[in-house]
Protein backbone atom coordinates (compact mmCIF):
# COMPACT_ATOMS: atom_id res chain seq x y z
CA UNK A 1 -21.91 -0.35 37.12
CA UNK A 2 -19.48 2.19 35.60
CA UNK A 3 -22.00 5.47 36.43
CA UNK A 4 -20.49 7.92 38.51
CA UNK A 5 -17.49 6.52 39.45
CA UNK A 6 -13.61 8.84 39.35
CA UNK A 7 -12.24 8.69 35.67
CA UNK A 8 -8.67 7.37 37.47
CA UNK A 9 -10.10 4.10 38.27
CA UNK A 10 -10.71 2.65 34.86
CA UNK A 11 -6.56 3.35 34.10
CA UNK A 12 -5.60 2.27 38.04
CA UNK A 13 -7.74 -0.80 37.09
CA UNK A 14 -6.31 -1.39 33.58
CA UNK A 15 -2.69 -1.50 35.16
CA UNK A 16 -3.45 -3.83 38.06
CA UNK A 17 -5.20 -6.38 35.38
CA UNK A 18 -1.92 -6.36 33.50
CA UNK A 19 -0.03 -6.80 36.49
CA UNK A 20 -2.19 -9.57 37.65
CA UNK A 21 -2.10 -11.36 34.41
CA UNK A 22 1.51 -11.66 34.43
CA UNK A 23 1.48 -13.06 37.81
CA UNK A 24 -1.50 -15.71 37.57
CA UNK A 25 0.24 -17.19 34.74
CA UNK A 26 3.25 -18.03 37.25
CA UNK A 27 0.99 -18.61 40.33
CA UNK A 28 -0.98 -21.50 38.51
CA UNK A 29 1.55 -23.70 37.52
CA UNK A 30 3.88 -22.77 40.47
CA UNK A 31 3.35 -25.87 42.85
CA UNK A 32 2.86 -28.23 39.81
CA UNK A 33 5.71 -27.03 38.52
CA UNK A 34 8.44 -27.52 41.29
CA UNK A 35 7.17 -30.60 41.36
CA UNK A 36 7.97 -31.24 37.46
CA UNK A 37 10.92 -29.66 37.72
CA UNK A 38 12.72 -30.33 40.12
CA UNK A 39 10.96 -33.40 41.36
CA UNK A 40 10.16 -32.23 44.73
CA UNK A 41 7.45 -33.46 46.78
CA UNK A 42 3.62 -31.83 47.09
CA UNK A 43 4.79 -31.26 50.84
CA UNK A 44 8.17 -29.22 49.90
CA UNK A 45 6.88 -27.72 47.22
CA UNK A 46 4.15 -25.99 48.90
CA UNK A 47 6.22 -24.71 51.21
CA UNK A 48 8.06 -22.83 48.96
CA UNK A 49 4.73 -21.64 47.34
CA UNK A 50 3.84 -20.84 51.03
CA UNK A 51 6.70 -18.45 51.89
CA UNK A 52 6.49 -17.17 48.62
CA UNK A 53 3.17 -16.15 48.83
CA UNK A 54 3.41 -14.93 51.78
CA UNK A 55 6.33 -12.85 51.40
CA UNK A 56 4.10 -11.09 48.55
CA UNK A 57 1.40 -9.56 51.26
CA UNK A 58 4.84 -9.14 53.74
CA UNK A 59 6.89 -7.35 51.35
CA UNK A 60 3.67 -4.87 50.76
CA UNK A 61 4.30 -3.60 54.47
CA UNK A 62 7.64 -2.51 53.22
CA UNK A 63 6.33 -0.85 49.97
CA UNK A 64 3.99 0.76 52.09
CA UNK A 65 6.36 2.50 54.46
CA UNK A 66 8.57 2.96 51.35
CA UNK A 67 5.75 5.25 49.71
CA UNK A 68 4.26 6.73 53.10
CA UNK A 69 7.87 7.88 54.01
CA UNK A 70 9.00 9.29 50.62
CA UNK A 71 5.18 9.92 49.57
CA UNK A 72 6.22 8.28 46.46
CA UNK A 73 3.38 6.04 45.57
CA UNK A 74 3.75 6.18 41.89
CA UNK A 75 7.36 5.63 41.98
CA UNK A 76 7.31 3.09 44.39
CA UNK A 77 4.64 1.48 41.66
CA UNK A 78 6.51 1.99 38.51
CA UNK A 79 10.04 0.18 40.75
CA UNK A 80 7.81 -2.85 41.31
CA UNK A 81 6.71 -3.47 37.87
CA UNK A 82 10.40 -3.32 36.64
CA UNK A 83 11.52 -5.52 39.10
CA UNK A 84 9.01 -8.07 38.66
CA UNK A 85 9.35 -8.30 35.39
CA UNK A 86 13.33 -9.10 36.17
CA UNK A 87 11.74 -11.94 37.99
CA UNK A 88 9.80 -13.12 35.24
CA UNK A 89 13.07 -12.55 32.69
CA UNK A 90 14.74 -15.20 35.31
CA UNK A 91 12.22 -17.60 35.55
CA UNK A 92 11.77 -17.57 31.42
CA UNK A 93 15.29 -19.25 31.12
CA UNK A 94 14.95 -22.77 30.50
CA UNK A 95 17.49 -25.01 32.07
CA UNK A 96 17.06 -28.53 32.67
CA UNK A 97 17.04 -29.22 36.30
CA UNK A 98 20.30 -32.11 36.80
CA UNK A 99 21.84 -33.61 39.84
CA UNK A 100 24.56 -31.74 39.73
CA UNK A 101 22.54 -28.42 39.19
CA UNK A 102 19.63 -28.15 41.61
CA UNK A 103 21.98 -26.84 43.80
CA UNK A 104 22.19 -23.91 42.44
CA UNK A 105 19.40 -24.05 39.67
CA UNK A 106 16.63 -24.00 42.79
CA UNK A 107 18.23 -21.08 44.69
CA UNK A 108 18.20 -19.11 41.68
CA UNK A 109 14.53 -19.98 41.15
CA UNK A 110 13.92 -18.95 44.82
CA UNK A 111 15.60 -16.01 44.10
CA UNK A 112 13.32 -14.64 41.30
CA UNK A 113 10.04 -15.76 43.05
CA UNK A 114 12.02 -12.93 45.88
CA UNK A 115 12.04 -10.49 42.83
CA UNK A 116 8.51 -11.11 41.70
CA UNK A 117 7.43 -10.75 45.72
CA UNK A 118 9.38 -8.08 46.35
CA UNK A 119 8.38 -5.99 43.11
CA UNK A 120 4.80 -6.74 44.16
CA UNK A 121 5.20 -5.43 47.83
CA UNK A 122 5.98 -2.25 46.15
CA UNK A 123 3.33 -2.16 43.47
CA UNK A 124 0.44 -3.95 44.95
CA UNK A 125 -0.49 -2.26 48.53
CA UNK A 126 0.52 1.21 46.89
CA UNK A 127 -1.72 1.16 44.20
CA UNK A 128 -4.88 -0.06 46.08
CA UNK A 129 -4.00 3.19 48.42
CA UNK A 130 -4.29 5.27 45.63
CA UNK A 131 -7.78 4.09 44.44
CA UNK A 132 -8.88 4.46 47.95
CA UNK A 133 -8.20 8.20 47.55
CA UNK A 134 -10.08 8.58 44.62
CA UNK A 135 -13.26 8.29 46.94
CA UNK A 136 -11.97 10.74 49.73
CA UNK A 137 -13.53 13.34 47.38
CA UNK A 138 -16.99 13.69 49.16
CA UNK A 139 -18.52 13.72 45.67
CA UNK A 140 -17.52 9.92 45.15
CA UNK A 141 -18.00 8.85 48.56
CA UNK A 142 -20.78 6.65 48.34
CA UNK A 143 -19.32 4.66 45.72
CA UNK A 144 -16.14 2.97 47.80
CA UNK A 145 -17.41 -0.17 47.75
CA UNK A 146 -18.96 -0.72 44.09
CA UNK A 147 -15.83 1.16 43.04
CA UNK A 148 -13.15 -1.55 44.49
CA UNK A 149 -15.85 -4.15 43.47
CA UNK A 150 -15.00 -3.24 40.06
CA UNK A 151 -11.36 -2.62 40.33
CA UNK A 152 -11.61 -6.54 41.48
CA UNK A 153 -13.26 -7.58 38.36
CA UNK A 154 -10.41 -6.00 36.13
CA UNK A 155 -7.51 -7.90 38.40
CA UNK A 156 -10.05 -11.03 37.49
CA UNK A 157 -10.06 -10.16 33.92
CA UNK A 158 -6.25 -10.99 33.98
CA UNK A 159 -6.81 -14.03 36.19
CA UNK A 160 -9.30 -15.88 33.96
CA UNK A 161 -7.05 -15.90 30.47
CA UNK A 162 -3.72 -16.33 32.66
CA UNK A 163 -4.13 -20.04 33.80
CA UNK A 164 -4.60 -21.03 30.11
CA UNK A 165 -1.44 -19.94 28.94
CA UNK A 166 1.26 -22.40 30.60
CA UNK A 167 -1.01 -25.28 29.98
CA UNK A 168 -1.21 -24.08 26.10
CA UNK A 169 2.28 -23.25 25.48
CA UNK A 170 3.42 -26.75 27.30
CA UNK A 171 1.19 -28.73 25.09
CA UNK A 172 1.97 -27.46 22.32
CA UNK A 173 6.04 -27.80 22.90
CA UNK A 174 5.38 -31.68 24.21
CA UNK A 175 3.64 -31.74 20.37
CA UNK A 176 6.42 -30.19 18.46
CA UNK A 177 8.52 -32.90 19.94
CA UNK A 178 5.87 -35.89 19.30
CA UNK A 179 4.74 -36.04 22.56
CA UNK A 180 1.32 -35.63 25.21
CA UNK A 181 0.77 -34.16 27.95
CA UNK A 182 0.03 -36.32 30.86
CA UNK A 183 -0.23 -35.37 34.80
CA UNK A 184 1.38 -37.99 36.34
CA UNK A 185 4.19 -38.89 34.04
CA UNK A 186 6.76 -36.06 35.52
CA UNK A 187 6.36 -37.71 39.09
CA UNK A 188 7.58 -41.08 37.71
CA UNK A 189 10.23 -39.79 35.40
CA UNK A 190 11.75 -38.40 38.49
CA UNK A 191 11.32 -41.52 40.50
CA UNK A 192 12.50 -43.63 37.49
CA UNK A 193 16.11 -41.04 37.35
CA UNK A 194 16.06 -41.46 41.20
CA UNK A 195 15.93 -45.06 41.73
CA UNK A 196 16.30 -46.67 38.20
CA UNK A 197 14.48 -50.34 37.99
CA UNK A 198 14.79 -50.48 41.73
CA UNK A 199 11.57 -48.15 42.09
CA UNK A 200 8.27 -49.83 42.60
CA UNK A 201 7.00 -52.73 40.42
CA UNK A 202 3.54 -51.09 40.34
CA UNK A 203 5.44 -47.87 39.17
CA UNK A 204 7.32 -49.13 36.64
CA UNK A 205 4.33 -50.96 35.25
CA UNK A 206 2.21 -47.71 35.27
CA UNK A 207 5.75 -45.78 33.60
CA UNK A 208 5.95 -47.84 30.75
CA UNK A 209 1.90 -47.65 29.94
CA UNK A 210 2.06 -43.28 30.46
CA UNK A 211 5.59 -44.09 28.23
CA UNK A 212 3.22 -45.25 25.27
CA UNK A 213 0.46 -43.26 25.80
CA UNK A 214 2.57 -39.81 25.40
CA UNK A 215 3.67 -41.05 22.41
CA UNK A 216 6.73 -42.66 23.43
CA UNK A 217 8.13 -46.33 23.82
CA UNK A 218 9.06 -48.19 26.91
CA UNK A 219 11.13 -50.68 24.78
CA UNK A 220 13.99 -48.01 24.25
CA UNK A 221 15.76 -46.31 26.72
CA UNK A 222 14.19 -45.28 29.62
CA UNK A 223 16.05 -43.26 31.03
CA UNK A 224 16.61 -40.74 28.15
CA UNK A 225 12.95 -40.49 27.58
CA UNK A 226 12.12 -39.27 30.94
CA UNK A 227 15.67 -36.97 30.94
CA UNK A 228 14.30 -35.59 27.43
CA UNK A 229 10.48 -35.78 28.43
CA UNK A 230 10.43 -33.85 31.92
CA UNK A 231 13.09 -31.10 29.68
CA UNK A 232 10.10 -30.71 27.15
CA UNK A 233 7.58 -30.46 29.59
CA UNK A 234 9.33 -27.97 31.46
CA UNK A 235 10.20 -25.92 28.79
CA UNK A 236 7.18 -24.85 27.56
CA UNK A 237 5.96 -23.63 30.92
CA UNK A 238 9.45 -21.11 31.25
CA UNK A 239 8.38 -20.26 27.63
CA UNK A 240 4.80 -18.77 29.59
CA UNK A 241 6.78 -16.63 31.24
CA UNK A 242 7.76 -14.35 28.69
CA UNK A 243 3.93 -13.61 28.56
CA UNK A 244 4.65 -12.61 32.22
CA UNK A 245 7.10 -10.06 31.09
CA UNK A 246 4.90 -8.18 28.33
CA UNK A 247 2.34 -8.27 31.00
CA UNK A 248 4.59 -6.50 33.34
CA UNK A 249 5.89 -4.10 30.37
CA UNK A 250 1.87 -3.31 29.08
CA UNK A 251 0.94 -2.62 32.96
CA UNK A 252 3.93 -0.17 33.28
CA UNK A 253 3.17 1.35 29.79
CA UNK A 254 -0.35 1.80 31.16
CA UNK A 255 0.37 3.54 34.50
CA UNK A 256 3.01 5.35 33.21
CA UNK A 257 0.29 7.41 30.87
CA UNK A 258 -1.95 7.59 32.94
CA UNK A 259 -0.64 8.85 36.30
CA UNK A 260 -1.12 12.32 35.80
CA UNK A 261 -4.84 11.72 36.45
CA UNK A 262 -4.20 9.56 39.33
CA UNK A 263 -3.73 11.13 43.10
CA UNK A 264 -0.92 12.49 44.09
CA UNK A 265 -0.76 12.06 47.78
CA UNK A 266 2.91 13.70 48.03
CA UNK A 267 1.03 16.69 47.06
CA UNK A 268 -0.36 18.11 50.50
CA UNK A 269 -2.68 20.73 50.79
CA UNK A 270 -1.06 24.13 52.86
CA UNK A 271 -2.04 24.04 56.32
CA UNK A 272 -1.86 27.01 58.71
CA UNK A 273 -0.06 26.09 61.92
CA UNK A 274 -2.87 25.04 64.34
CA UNK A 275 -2.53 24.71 68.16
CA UNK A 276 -3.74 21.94 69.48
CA UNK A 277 -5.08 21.72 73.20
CA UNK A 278 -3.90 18.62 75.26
CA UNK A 279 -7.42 17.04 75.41
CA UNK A 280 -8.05 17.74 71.56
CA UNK A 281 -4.60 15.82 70.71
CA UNK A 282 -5.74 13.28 73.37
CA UNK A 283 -8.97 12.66 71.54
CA UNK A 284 -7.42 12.71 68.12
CA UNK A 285 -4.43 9.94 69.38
CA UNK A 286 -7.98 7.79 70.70
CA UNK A 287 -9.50 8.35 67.21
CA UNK A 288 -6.51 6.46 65.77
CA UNK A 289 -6.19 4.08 68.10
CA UNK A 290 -9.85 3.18 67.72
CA UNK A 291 -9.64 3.16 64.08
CA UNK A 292 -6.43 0.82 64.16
CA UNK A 293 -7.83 -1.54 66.85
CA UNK A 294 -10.76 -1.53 64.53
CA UNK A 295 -8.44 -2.28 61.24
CA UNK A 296 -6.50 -5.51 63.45
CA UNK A 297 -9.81 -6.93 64.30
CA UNK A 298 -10.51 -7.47 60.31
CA UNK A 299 -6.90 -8.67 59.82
CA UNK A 300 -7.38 -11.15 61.93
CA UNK A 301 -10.37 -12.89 60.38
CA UNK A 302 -8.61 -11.97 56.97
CA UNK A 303 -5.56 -14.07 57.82
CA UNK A 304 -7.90 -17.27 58.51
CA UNK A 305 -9.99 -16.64 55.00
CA UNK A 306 -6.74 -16.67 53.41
CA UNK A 307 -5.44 -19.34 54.49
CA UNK A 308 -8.85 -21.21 53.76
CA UNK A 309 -9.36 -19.42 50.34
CA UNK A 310 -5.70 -20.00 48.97
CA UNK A 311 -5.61 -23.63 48.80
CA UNK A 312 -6.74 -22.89 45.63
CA UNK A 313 -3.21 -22.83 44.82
CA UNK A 314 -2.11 -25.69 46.87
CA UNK A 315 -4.38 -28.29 48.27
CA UNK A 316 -7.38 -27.74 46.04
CA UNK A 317 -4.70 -27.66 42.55
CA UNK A 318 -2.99 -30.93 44.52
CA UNK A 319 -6.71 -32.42 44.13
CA UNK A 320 -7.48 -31.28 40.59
CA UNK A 321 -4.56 -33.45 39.67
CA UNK A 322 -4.69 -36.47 41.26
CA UNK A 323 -8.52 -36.60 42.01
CA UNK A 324 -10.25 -34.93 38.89
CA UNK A 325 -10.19 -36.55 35.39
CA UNK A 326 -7.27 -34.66 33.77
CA UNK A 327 -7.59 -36.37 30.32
CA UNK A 328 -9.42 -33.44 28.70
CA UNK A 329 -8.54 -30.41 31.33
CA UNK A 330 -4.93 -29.46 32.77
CA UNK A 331 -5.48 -29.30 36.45
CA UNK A 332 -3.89 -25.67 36.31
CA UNK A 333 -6.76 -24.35 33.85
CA UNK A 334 -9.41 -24.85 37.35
CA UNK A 335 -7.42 -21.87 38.50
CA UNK A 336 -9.45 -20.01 35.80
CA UNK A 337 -12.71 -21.09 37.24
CA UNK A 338 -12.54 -18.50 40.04
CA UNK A 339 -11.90 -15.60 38.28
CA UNK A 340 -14.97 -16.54 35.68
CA UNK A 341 -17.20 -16.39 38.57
CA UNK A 342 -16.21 -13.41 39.95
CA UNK A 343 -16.14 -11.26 36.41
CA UNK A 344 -19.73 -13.19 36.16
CA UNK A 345 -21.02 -12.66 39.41
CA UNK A 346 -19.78 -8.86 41.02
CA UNK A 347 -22.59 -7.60 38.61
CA UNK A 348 -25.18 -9.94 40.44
CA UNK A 349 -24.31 -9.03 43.74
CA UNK A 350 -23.32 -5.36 42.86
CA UNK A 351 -26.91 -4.96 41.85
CA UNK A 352 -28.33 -6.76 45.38
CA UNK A 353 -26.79 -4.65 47.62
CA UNK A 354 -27.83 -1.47 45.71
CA UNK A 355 -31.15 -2.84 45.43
CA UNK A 356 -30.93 -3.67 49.74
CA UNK A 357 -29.66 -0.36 50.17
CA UNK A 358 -32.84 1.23 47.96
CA UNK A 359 -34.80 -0.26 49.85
CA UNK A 360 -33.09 0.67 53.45
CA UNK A 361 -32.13 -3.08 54.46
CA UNK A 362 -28.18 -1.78 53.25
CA UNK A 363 -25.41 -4.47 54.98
CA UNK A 364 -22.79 -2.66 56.75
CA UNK A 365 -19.06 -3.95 54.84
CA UNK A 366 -18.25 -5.69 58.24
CA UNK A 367 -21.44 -7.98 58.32
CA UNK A 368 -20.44 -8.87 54.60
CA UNK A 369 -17.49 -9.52 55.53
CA UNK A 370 -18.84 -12.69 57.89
CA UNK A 371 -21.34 -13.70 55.84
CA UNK A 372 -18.50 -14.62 52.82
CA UNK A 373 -16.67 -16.21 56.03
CA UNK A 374 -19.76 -18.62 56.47
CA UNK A 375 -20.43 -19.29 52.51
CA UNK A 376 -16.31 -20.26 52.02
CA UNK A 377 -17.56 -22.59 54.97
CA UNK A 378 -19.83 -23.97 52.36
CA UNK A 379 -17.33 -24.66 49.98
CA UNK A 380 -15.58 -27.59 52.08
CA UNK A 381 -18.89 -28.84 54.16
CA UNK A 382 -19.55 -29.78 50.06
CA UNK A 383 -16.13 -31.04 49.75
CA UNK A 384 -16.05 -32.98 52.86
CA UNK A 385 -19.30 -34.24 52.27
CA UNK A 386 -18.67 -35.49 48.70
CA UNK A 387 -15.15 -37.09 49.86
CA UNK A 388 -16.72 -38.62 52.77
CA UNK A 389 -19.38 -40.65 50.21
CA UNK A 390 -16.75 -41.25 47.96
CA UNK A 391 -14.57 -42.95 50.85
CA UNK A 392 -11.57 -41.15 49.45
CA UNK A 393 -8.56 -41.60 51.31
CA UNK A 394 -5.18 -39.67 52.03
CA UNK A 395 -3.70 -38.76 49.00
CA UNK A 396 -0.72 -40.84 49.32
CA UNK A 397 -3.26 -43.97 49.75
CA UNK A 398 -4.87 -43.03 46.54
CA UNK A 399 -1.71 -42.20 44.29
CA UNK A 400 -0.24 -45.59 45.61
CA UNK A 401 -3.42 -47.67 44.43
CA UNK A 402 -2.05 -47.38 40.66
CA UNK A 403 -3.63 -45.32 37.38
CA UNK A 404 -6.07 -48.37 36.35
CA UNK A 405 -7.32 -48.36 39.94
CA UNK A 406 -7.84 -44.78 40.04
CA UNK A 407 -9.14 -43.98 37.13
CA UNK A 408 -12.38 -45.22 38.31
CA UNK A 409 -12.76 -43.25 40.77
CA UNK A 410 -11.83 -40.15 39.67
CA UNK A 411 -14.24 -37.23 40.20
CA UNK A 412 -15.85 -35.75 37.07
CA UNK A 413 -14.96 -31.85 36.48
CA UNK A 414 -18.31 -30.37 38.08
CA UNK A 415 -16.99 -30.64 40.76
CA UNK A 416 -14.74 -27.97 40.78
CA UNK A 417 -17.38 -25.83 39.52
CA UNK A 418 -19.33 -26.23 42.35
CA UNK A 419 -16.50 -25.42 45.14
CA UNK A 420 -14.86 -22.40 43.35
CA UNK A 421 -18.52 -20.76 43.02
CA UNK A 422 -18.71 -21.13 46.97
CA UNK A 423 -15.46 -20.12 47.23
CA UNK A 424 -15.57 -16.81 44.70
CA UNK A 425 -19.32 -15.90 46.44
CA UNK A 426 -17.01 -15.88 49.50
CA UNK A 427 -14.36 -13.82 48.08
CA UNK A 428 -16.70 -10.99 46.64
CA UNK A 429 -18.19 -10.67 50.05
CA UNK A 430 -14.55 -10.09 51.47
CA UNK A 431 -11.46 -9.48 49.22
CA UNK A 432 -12.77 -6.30 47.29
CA UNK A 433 -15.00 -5.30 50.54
CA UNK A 434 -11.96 -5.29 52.69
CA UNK A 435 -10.01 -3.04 50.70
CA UNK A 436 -12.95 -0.35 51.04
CA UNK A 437 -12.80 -1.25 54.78
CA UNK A 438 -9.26 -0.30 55.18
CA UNK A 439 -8.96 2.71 52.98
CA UNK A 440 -12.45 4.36 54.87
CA UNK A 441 -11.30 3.71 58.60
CA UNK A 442 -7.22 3.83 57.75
CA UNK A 443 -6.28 7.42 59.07
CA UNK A 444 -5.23 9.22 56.16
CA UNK A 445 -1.47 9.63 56.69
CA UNK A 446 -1.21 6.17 57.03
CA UNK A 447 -3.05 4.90 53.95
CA UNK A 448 -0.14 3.19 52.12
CA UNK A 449 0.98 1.34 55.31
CA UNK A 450 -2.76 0.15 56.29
CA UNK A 451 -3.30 -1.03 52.59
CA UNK A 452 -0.19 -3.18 53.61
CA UNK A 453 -1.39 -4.42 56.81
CA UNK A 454 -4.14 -6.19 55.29
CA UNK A 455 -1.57 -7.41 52.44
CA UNK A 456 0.52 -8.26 55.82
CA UNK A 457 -2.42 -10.43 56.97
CA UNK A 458 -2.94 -12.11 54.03
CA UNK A 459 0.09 -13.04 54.25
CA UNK A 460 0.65 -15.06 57.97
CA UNK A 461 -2.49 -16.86 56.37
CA UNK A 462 -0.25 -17.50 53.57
CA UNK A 463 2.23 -18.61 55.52
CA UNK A 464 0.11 -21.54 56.89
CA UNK A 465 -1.30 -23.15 53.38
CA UNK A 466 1.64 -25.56 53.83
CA UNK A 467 -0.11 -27.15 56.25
CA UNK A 468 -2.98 -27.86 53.86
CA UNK A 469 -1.11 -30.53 51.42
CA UNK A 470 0.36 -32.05 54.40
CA UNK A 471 -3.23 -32.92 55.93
CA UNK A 472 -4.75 -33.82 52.36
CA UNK A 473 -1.33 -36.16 52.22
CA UNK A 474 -1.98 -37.52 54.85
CA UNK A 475 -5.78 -38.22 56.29
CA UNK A 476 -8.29 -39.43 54.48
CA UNK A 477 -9.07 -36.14 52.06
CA UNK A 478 -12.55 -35.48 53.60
CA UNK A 479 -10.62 -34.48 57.67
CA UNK A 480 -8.64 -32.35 55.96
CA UNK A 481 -12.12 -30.31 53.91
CA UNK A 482 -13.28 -30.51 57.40
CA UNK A 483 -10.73 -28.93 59.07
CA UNK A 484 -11.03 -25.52 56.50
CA UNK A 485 -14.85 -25.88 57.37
CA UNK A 486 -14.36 -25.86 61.23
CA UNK A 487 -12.17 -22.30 60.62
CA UNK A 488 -14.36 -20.74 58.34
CA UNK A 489 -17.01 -21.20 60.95
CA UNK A 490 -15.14 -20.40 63.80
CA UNK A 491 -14.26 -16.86 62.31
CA UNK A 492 -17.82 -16.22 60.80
CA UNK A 493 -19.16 -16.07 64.47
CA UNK A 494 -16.57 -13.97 65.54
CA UNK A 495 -16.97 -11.21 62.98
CA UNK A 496 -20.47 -11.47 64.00
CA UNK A 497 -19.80 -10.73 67.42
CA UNK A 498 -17.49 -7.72 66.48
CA UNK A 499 -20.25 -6.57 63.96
CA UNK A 500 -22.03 -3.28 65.56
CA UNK A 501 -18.79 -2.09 67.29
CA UNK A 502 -17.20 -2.21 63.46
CA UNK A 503 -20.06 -0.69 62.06
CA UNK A 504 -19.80 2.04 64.50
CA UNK A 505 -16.07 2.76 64.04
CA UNK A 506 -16.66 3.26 60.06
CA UNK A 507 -19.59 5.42 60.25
């Protein structure tokens, strides 16, 4: 797996899985969390997840330019990782979200979700370009794509220990205070400090019983156990943050002694003044423009795999906690189901396409590419399927039937398994195949700014996972599946049809 490959991409590697730890911690509790802190609904606080994510991939255009115009790549790097970790630093402070706070006590946390987006824009794109180069050599060619297939693995490493760590350090905070954890007990505590007895019989009744089974008792006052218990719950998820910075401080350490061996694209070779005829500039001006119209066509069934492939954070962690049996397994820990798969299975499909290739029957990156389009298809046309059968309704419906009703029907934790191996499959056959795609047909001055073009389209697919919670919200859950199916098809056939003109364009 390792044979052959540069000697920089073990360090590049090390210092994105650092990196990437840091942030996964954050990005698994991040919709959960608005919603225990600050009581904010699925729909609003996906939308802030949304825009945030988003303005990750968008920001990398701008640390693109930033590096392609100063050719400062590892400076550009080592700025992100300090300013993400300022993010982090704010985000670690633990203040009880209040009336007469959230006013400002939101902005602020908008404000250091900016940091942490911005400090990736300038670290993320920037350091992908510069493992790209370690293949120009003609020597390492050949091994593009097993090379960012394990630089994938390592930003995986990170992502499967990350989701455990706010889950851990929350429970055991609730349990220095003689208190559980439970799912659905913020929700209520916020409705209860909203709307005092006035809220919902059914609510109240189903308050009182989470009350006593976190260790509480409804018989005293209400309202200061929900003040005090959504305070404690809160507080040991900032507390996870702190991880977040050492993360960011160990990546940094990392990069910092190792760049030396990393390439140095400021560093150009001497050229002797050429002249170039009119037709040969022509030709060379088409060459870009075919490699570019080439590099948009991918985008655009990137944007559309994102958007599918992300709910992970969103619609599919919205599920987890109101549809999956939460009594033994936070909802955020799922999020550490996908990068298990992919640190399990890159050596399994590694070792099938060198085997294909052996044997002549090698597929091109852009025919991958589709193929992971149709198996994320597979992921929901199980999902829809199995919600379908179990006549599961809108979320809303189901929340509103009452914890004794839906206990019952609550799905068992296989199945989460089973959609998160479609979905990873898919991701392999993409993510880490899409990188090599850019950095082999991106023209070579433009490497930094490419790498953020396909961060950029990431990112408008980002931009629509909103819409995600407010379908599964809404319709009965299994529409909403089938909607993710009905785009993961739609694009597979597409990047079939675009297949041999792709394959031609990154020969």
């Amino acid at each position: 797996m390792f044979k052959d490959q540069p000697k920089g991409l073990i360090p590049a590697a090390l210092s994105n899985m650092g990196e990437r730890f840091g942030y996964y911690i954050m990005n698994a509790v991040l919709v959960l969390f608005l919603c225990s802190k600050f009581g904010l609904s699925d729909e609003t606080s996906t939308l802030i997840y949304s825009f945030f994510y988003a303005g990750i991939y968008v920001l990398s255009l701008v640390g693109g330019y930033i590096a392609d115009k100063f050719q400062d790549y590892k400076g550009t790097i080592i700025k992100g990782l300090i300013i993400m970790a300022l993010g982090y630093g704010v985000l670690a402070i633990p203040i009880l979200s209040t009336s007469d706070n959230i006013n400002w006590l939101l902005p602020l946390t908008c404000f250091a979700l900016f940091l942490i987006a911005f400090g990736n824009g300038l670290f993320k794109g920037n350091l992908q370009a510069i493992v790209g180069q370690l293949y120009d050599n003609p020597r390492y060619a050949d091994k593009r794509d097993s090379g960012f297939q394990i630089f994938y693995v390592f930003i995986n490493i990170g992502g499967l220990i990350a989701p455990f760590v706010a889950p851990m350090l929350r429970s055991w905070w609730l349990g220095e205070h003689g208190m559980a954890y439970n799912a659905d007990l913020p929700r209520l505590c916020h409705e209860y400090l909203s709307l005092g007895d006035s809220m919902n019989m059914e609510n109240i009744n189903n308050l009182y019983a989470l009350i006593t089974a976190v260790g509480g008792s409804a018989a005293s006052d209400v309202q200061s156990f929900c003040q005090k218990y959504l305070e404690v719950f809160n507080t040991g998820i900032h507390y996870s943050f702190i991880a977040s910075i050492v993360a960011m401080l160990i990546s940094l350490a990392i990069f910092i002694a190792s760049k030396k061996g990393l390439p140095n694209p400021s560093k150009k070779e001497d050229i002797k003044s050429v002249n170039y005829t009119p037709e040969e500039r022509a030709a060379m001006a088409n060459e870009i423009k075919r490699r570019m119209y080439a590099l948009f066509a991918v985008l655009g069934i990137a944007i559309f795999f994102w958007f599918s492939f992300h709910q992970n954070g969103t619609s599919l962690s919205l599920f987890a906690r109101d549809f999956v049996k939460t009594d033994a397994i936070a909802p955020e820990v799922w999020q550490a189901v996908n990068p298990f798969f992919v640190i399990v299975l890159t050596p399994v499909i590694m070792a099938i396409f060198s085997a294909l290739s052996r044997r002549g029957k090698e597929i091109s990156t852009p025919r991958k590419i589709a193929i992971g389009m149709g198996i994320a298809g597979l992921a929901y046309l199980f999902l829809a399927i199995y919600s379908y059968f179990m006549d599961y309704p809108s979320a809303e419906v189901f929340k509103a039937m009452g914890s004794s009703a839906t206990a019952t029907l609550k799905s068992g934790w296989w199945i989460m398994f089973v959609i998160y191996f479609f979905l990873t499959v898919a991701e392999l056959f993409i993510s880490p195949l899409g990188l090599s795609f850019v950095s082999k047909v991106a023209p070579k001055h433009m490497q930094g700014l490419c790498q953020g073009l396909w961060l950029g389209a990431t990112a408008v697919g980002n931009l629509l996972l909103f819409l995600g919670p407010l379908m599964y919200n809404k319709w009965p859950i299994w529409e909403a599946w089938g909607v993710f199916l009905v785009v993961c098809l739609i694009s597979m056939f597409v990047m079939l049809g675009m297949v041999k003109w792709l394959e031609r364009i990154a020969k």
